[in-house]
PDB file of N, CA and C in Angstrom:
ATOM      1  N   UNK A   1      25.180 -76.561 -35.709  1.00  0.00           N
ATOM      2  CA  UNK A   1      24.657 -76.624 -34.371  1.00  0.00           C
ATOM      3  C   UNK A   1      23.330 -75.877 -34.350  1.00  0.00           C
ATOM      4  N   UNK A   2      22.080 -76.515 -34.658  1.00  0.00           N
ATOM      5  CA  UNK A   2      20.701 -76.068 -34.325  1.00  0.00           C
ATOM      6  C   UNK A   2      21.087 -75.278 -32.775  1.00  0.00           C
ATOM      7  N   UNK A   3      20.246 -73.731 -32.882  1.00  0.00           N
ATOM      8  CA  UNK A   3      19.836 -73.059 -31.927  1.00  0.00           C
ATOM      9  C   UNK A   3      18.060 -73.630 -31.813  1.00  0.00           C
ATOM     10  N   UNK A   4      17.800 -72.914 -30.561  1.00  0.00           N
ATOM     11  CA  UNK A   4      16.384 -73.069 -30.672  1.00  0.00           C
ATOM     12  C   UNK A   4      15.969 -71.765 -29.523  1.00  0.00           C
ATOM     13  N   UNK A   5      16.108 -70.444 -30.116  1.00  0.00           N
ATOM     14  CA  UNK A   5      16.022 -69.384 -29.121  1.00  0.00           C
ATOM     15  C   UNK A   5      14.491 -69.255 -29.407  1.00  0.00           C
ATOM     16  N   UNK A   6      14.203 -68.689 -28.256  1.00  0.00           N
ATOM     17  CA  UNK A   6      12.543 -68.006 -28.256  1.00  0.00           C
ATOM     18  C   UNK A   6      12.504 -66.654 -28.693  1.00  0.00           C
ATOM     19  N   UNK A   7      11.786 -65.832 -29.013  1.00  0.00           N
ATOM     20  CA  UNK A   7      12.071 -65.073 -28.932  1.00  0.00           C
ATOM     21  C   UNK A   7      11.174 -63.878 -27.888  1.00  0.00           C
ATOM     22  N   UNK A   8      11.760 -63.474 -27.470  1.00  0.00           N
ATOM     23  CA  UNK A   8      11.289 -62.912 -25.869  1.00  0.00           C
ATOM     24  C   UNK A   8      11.534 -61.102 -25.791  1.00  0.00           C
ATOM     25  N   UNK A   9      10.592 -60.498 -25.325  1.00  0.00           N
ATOM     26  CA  UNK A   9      10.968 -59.006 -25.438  1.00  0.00           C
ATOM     27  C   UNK A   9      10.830 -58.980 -23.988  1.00  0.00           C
ATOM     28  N   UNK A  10      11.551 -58.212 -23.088  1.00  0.00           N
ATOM     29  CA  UNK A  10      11.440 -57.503 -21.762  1.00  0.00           C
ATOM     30  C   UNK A  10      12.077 -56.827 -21.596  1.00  0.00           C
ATOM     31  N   UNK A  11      11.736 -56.242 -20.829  1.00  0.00           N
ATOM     32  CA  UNK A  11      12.326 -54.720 -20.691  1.00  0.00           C
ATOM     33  C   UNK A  11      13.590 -55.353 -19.299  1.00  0.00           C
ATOM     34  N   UNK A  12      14.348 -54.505 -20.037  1.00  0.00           N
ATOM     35  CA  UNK A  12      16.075 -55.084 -19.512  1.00  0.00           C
ATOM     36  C   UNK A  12      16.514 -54.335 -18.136  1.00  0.00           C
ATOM     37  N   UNK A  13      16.650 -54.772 -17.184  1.00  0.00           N
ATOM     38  CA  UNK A  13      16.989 -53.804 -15.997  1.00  0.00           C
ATOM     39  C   UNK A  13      15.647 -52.776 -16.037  1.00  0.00           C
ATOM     40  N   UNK A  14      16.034 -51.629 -15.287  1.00  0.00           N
ATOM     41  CA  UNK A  14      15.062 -50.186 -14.594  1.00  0.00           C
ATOM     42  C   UNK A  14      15.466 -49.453 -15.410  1.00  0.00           C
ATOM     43  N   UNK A  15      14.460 -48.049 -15.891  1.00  0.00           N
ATOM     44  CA  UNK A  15      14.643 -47.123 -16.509  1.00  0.00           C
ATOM     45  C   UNK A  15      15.861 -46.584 -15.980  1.00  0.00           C
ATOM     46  N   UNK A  16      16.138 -46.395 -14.836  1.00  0.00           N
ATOM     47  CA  UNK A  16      17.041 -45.539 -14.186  1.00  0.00           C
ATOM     48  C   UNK A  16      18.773 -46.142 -14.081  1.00  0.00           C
ATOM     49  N   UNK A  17      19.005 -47.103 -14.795  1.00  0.00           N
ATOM     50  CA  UNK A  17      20.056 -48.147 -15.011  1.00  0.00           C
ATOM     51  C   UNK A  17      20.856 -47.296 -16.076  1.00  0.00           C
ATOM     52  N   UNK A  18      22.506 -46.796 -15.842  1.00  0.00           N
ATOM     53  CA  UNK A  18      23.290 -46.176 -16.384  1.00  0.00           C
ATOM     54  C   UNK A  18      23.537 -47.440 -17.663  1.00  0.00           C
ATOM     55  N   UNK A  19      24.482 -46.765 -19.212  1.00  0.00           N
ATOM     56  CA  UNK A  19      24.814 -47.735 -19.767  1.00  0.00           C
ATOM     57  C   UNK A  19      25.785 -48.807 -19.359  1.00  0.00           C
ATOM     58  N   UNK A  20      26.352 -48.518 -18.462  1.00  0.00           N
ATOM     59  CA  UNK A  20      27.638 -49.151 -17.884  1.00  0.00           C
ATOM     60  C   UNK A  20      26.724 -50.728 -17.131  1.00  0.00           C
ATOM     61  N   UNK A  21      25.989 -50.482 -16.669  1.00  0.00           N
ATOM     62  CA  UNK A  21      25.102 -51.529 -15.924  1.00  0.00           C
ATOM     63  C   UNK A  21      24.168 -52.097 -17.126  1.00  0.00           C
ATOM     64  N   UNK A  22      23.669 -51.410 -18.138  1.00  0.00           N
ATOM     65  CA  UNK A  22      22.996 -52.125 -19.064  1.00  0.00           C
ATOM     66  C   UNK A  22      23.717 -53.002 -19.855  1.00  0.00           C
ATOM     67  N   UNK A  23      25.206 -52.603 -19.971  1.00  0.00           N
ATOM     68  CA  UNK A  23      26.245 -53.355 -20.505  1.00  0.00           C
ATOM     69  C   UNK A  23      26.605 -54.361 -19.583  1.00  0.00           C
ATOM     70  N   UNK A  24      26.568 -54.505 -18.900  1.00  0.00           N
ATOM     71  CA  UNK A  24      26.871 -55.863 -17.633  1.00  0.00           C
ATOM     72  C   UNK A  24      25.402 -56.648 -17.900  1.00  0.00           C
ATOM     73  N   UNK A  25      24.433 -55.827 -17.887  1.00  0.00           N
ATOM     74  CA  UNK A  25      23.637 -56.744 -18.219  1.00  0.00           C
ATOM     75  C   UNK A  25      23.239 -57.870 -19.497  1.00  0.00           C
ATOM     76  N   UNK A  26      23.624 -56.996 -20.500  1.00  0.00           N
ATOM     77  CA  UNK A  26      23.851 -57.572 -21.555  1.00  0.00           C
ATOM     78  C   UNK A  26      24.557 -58.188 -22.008  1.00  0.00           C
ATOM     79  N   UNK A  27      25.940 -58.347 -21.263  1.00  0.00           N
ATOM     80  CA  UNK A  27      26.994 -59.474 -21.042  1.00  0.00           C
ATOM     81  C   UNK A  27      26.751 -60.782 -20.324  1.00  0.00           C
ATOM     82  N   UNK A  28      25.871 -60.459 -19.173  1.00  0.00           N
ATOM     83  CA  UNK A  28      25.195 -61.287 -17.793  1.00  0.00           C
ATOM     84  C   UNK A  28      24.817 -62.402 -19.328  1.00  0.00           C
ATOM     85  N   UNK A  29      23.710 -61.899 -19.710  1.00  0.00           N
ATOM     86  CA  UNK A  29      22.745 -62.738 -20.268  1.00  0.00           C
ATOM     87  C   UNK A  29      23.629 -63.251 -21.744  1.00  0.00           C
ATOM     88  N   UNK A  30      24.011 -62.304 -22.367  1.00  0.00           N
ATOM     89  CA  UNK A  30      24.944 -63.560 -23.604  1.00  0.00           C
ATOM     90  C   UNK A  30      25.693 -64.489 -22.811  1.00  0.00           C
ATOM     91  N   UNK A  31      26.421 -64.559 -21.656  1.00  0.00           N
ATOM     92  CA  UNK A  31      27.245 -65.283 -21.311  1.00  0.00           C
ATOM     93  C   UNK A  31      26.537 -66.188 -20.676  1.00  0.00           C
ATOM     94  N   UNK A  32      25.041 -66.314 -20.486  1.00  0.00           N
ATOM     95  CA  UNK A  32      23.932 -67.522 -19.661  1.00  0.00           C
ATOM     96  C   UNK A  32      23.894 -68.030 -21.102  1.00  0.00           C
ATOM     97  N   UNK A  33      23.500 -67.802 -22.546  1.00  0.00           N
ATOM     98  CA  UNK A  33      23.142 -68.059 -23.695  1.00  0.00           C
ATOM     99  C   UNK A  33      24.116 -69.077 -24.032  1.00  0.00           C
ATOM    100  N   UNK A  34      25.371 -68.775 -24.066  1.00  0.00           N
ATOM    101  CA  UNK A  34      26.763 -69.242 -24.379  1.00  0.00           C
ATOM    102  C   UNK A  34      26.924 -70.711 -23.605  1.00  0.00           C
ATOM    103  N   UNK A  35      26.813 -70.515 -22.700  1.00  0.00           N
ATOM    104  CA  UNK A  35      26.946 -71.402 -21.479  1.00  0.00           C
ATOM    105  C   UNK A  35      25.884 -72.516 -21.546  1.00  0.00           C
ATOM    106  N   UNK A  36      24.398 -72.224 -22.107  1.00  0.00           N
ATOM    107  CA  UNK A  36      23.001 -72.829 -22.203  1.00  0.00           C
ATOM    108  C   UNK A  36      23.435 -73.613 -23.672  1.00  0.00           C
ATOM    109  N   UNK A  37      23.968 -73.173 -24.456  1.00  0.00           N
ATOM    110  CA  UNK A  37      24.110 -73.762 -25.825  1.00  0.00           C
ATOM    111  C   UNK A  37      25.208 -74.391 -26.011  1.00  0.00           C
ATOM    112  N   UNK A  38      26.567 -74.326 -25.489  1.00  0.00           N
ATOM    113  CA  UNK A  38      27.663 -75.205 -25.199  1.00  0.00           C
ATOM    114  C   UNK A  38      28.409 -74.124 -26.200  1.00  0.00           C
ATOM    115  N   UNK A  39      28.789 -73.040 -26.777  1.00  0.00           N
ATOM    116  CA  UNK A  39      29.561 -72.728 -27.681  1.00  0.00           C
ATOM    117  C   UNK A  39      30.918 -72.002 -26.956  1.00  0.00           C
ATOM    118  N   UNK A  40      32.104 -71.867 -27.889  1.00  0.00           N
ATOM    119  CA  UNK A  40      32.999 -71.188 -26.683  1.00  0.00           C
ATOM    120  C   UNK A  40      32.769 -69.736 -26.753  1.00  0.00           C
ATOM    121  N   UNK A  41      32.607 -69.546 -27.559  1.00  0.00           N
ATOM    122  CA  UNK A  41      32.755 -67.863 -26.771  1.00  0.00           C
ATOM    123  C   UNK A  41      31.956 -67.368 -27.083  1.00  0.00           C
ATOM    124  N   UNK A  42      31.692 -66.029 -26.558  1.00  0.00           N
ATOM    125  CA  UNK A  42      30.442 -64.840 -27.020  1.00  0.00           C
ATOM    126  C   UNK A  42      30.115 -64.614 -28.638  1.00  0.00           C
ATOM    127  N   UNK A  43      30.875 -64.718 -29.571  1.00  0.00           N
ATOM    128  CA  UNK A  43      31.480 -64.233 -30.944  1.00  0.00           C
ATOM    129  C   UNK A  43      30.480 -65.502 -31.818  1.00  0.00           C
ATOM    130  N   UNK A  44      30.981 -66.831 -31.376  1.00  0.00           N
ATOM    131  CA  UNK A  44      30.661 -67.824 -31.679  1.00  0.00           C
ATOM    132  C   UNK A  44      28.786 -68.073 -31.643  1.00  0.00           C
ATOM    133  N   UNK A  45      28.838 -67.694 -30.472  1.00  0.00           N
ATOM    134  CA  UNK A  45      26.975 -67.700 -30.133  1.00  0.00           C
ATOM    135  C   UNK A  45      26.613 -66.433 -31.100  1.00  0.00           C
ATOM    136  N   UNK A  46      27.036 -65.214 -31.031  1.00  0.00           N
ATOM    137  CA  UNK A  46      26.321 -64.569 -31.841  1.00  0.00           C
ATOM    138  C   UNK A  46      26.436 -64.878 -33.746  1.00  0.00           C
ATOM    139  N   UNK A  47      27.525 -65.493 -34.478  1.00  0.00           N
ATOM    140  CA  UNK A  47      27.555 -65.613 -35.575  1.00  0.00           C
ATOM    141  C   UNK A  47      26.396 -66.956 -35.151  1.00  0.00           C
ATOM    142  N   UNK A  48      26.144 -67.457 -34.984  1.00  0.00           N
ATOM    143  CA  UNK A  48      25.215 -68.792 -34.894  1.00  0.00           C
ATOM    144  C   UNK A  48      23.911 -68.357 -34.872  1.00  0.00           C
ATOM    145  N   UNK A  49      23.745 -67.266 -34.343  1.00  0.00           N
ATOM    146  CA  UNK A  49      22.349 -66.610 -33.722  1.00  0.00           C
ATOM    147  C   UNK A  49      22.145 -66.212 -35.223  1.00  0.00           C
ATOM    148  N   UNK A  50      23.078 -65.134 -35.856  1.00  0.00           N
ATOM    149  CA  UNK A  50      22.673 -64.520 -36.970  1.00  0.00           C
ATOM    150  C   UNK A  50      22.523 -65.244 -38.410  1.00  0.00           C
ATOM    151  N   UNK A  51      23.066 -66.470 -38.343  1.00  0.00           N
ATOM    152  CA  UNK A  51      23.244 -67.357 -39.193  1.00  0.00           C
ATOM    153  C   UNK A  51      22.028 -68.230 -39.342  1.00  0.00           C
ATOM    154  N   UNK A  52      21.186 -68.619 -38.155  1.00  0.00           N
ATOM    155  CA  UNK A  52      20.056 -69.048 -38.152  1.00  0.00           C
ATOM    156  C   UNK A  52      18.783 -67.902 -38.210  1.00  0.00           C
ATOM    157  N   UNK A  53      18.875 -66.633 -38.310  1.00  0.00           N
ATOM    158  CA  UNK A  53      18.142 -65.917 -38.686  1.00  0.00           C
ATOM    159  C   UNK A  53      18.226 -65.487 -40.288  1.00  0.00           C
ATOM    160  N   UNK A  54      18.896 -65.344 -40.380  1.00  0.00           N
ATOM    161  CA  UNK A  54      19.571 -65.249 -42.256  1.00  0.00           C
ATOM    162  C   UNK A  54      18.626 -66.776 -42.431  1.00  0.00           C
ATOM    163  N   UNK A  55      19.083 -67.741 -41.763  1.00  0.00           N
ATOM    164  CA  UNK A  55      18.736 -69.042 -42.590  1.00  0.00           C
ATOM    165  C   UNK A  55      16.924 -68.515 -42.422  1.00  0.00           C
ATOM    166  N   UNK A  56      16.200 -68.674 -41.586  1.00  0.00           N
ATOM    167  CA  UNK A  56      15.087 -68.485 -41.332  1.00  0.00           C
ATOM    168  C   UNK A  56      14.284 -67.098 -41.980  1.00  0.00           C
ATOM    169  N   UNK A  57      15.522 -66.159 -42.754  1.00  0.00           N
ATOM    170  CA  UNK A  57      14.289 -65.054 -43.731  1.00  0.00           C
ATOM    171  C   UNK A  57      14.707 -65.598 -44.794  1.00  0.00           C
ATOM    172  N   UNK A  58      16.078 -66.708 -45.164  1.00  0.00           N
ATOM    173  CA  UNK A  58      15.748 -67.203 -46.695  1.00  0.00           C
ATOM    174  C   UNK A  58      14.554 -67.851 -46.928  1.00  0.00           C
ATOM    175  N   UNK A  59      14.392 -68.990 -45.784  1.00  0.00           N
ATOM    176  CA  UNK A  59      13.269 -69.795 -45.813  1.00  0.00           C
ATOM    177  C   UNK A  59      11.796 -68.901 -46.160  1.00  0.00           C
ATOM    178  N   UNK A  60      11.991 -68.123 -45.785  1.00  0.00           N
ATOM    179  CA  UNK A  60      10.463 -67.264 -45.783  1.00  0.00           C
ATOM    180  C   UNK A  60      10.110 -66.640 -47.023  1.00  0.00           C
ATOM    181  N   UNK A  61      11.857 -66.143 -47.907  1.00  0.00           N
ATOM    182  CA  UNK A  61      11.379 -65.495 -49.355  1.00  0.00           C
ATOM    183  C   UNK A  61      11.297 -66.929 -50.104  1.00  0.00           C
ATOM    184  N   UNK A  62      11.830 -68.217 -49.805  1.00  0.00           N
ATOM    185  CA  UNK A  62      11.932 -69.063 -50.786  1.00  0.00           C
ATOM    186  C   UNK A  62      10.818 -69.470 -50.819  1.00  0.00           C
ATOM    187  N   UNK A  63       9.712 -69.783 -49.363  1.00  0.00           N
ATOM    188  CA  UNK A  63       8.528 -70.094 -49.374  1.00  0.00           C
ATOM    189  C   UNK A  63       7.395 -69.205 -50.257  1.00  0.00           C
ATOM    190  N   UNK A  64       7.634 -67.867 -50.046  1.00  0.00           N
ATOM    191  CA  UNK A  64       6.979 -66.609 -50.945  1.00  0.00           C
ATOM    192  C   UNK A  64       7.228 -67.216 -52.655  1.00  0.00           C
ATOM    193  N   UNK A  65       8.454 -67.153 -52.937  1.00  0.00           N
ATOM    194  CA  UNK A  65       9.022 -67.528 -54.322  1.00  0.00           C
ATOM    195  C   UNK A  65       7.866 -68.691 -54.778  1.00  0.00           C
ATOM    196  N   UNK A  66       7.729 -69.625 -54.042  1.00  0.00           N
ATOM    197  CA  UNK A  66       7.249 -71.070 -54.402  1.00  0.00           C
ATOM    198  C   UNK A  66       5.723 -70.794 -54.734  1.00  0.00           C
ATOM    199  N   UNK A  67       5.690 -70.482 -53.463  1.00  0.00           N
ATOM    200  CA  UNK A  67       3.604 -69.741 -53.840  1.00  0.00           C
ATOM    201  C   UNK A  67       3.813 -69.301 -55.059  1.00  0.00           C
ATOM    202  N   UNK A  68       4.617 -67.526 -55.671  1.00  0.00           N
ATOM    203  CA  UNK A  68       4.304 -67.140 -56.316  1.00  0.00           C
ATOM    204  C   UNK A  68       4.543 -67.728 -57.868  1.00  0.00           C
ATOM    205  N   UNK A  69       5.127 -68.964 -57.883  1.00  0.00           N
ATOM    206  CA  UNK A  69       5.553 -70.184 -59.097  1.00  0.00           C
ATOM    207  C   UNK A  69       4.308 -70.737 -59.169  1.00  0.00           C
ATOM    208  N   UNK A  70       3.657 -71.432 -58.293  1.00  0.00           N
ATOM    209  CA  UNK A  70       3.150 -72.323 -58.261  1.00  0.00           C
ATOM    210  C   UNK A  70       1.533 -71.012 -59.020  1.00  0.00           C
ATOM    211  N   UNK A  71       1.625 -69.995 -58.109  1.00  0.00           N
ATOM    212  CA  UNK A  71       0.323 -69.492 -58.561  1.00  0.00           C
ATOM    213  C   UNK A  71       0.098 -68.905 -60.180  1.00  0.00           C
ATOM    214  N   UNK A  72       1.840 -69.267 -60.974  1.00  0.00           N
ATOM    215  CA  UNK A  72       2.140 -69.144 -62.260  1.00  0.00           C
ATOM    216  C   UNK A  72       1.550 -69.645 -62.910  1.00  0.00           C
ATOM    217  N   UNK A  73       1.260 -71.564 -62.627  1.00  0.00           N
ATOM    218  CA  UNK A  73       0.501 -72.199 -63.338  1.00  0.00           C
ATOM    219  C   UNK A  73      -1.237 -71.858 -63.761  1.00  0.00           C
ATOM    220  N   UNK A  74      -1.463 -71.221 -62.814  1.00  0.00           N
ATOM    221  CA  UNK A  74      -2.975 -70.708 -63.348  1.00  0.00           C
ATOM    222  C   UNK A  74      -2.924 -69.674 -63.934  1.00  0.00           C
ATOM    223  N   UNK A  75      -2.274 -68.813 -64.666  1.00  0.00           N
ATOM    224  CA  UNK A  75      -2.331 -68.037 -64.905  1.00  0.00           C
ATOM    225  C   UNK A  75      -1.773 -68.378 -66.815  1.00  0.00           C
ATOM    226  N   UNK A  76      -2.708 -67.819 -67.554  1.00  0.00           N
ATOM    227  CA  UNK A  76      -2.703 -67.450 -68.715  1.00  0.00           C
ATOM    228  C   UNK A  76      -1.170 -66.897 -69.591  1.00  0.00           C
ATOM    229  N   UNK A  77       0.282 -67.356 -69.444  1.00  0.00           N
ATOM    230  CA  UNK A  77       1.377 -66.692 -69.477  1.00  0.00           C
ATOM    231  C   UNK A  77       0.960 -66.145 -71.252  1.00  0.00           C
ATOM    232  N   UNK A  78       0.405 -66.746 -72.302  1.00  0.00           N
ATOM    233  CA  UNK A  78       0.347 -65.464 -73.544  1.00  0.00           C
ATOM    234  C   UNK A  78      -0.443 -64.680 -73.767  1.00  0.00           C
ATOM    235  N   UNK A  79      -1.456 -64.791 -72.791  1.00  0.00           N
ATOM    236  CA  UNK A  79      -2.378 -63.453 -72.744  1.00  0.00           C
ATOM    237  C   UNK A  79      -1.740 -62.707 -71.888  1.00  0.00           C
ATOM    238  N   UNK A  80      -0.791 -62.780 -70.568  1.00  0.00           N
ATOM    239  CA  UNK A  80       0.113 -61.874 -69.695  1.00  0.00           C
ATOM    240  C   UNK A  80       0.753 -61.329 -71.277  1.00  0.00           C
ATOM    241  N   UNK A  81       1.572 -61.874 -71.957  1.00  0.00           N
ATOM    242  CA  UNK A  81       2.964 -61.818 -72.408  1.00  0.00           C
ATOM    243  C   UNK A  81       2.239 -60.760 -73.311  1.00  0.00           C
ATOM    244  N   UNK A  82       0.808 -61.053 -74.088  1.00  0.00           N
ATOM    245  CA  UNK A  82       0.657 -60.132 -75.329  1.00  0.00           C
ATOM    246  C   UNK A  82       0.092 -58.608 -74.579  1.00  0.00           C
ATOM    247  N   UNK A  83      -0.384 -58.961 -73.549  1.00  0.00           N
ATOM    248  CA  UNK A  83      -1.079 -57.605 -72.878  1.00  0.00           C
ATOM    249  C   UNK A  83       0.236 -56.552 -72.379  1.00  0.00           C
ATOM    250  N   UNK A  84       1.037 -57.529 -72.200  1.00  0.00           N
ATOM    251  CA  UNK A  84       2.829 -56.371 -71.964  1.00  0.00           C
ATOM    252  C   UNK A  84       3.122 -55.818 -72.888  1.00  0.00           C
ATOM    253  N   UNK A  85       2.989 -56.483 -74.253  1.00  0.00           N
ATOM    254  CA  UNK A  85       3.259 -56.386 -75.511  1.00  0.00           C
ATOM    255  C   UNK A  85       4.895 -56.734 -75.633  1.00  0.00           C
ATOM    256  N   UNK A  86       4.960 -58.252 -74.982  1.00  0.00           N
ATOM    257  CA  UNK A  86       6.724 -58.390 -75.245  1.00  0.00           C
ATOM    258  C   UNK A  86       7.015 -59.317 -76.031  1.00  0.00           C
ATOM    259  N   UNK A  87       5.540 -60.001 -76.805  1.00  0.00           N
ATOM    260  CA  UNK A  87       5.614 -61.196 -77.654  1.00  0.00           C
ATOM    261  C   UNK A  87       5.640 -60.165 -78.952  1.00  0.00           C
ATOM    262  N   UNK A  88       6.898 -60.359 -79.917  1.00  0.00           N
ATOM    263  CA  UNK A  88       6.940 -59.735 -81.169  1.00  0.00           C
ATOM    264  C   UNK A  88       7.064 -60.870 -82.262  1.00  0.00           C
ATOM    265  N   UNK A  89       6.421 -60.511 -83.220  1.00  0.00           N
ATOM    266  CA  UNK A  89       6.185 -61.894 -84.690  1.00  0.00           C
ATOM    267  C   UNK A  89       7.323 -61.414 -85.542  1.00  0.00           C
TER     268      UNK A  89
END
């Protein structure tokens, strides 16, 4: 099930808001999330949330990985290998 969250910073309720009310608030809004995405329960939306973020920093080292392959090919690998000194005769 593709999410498609934004990602959004605001400042949550008033400075002056006990945790007890920041916790209602933070229930308020997973349970609009839940409800917006069709999943059943709170548990469900958040493993989904974290699952598409995991998916989205693999994507980012695999993209890194690929550059740094690809930028392999220009590069000289037995003049690297003899300047390490790990090529032995």
């Amino acid at each position: 099930m593709p999410m498609f969250v934004k990602e959004r910073f605001e400042i949550m309720g008033s400075p002056d808001m006990t945790s007890v009310s920041v916790s209602f608030e933070v229930r308020r809004r997973l349970n609009s999330l839940r409800a917006m995405e069709g999943v059943k329960s709170i548990d469900d939306l958040l493993k989904s949330v974290l699952k598409e973020y995991r998916l989205n920093r693999l994507k980012v080292e695999h993209d890194a990985l690929r550059i740094r392959i690809s930028n392999l090919n220009e590069e000289d690998i037995d003049a690297t290998i003899s300047a390490l000194g790990l090529l032995r005769d």
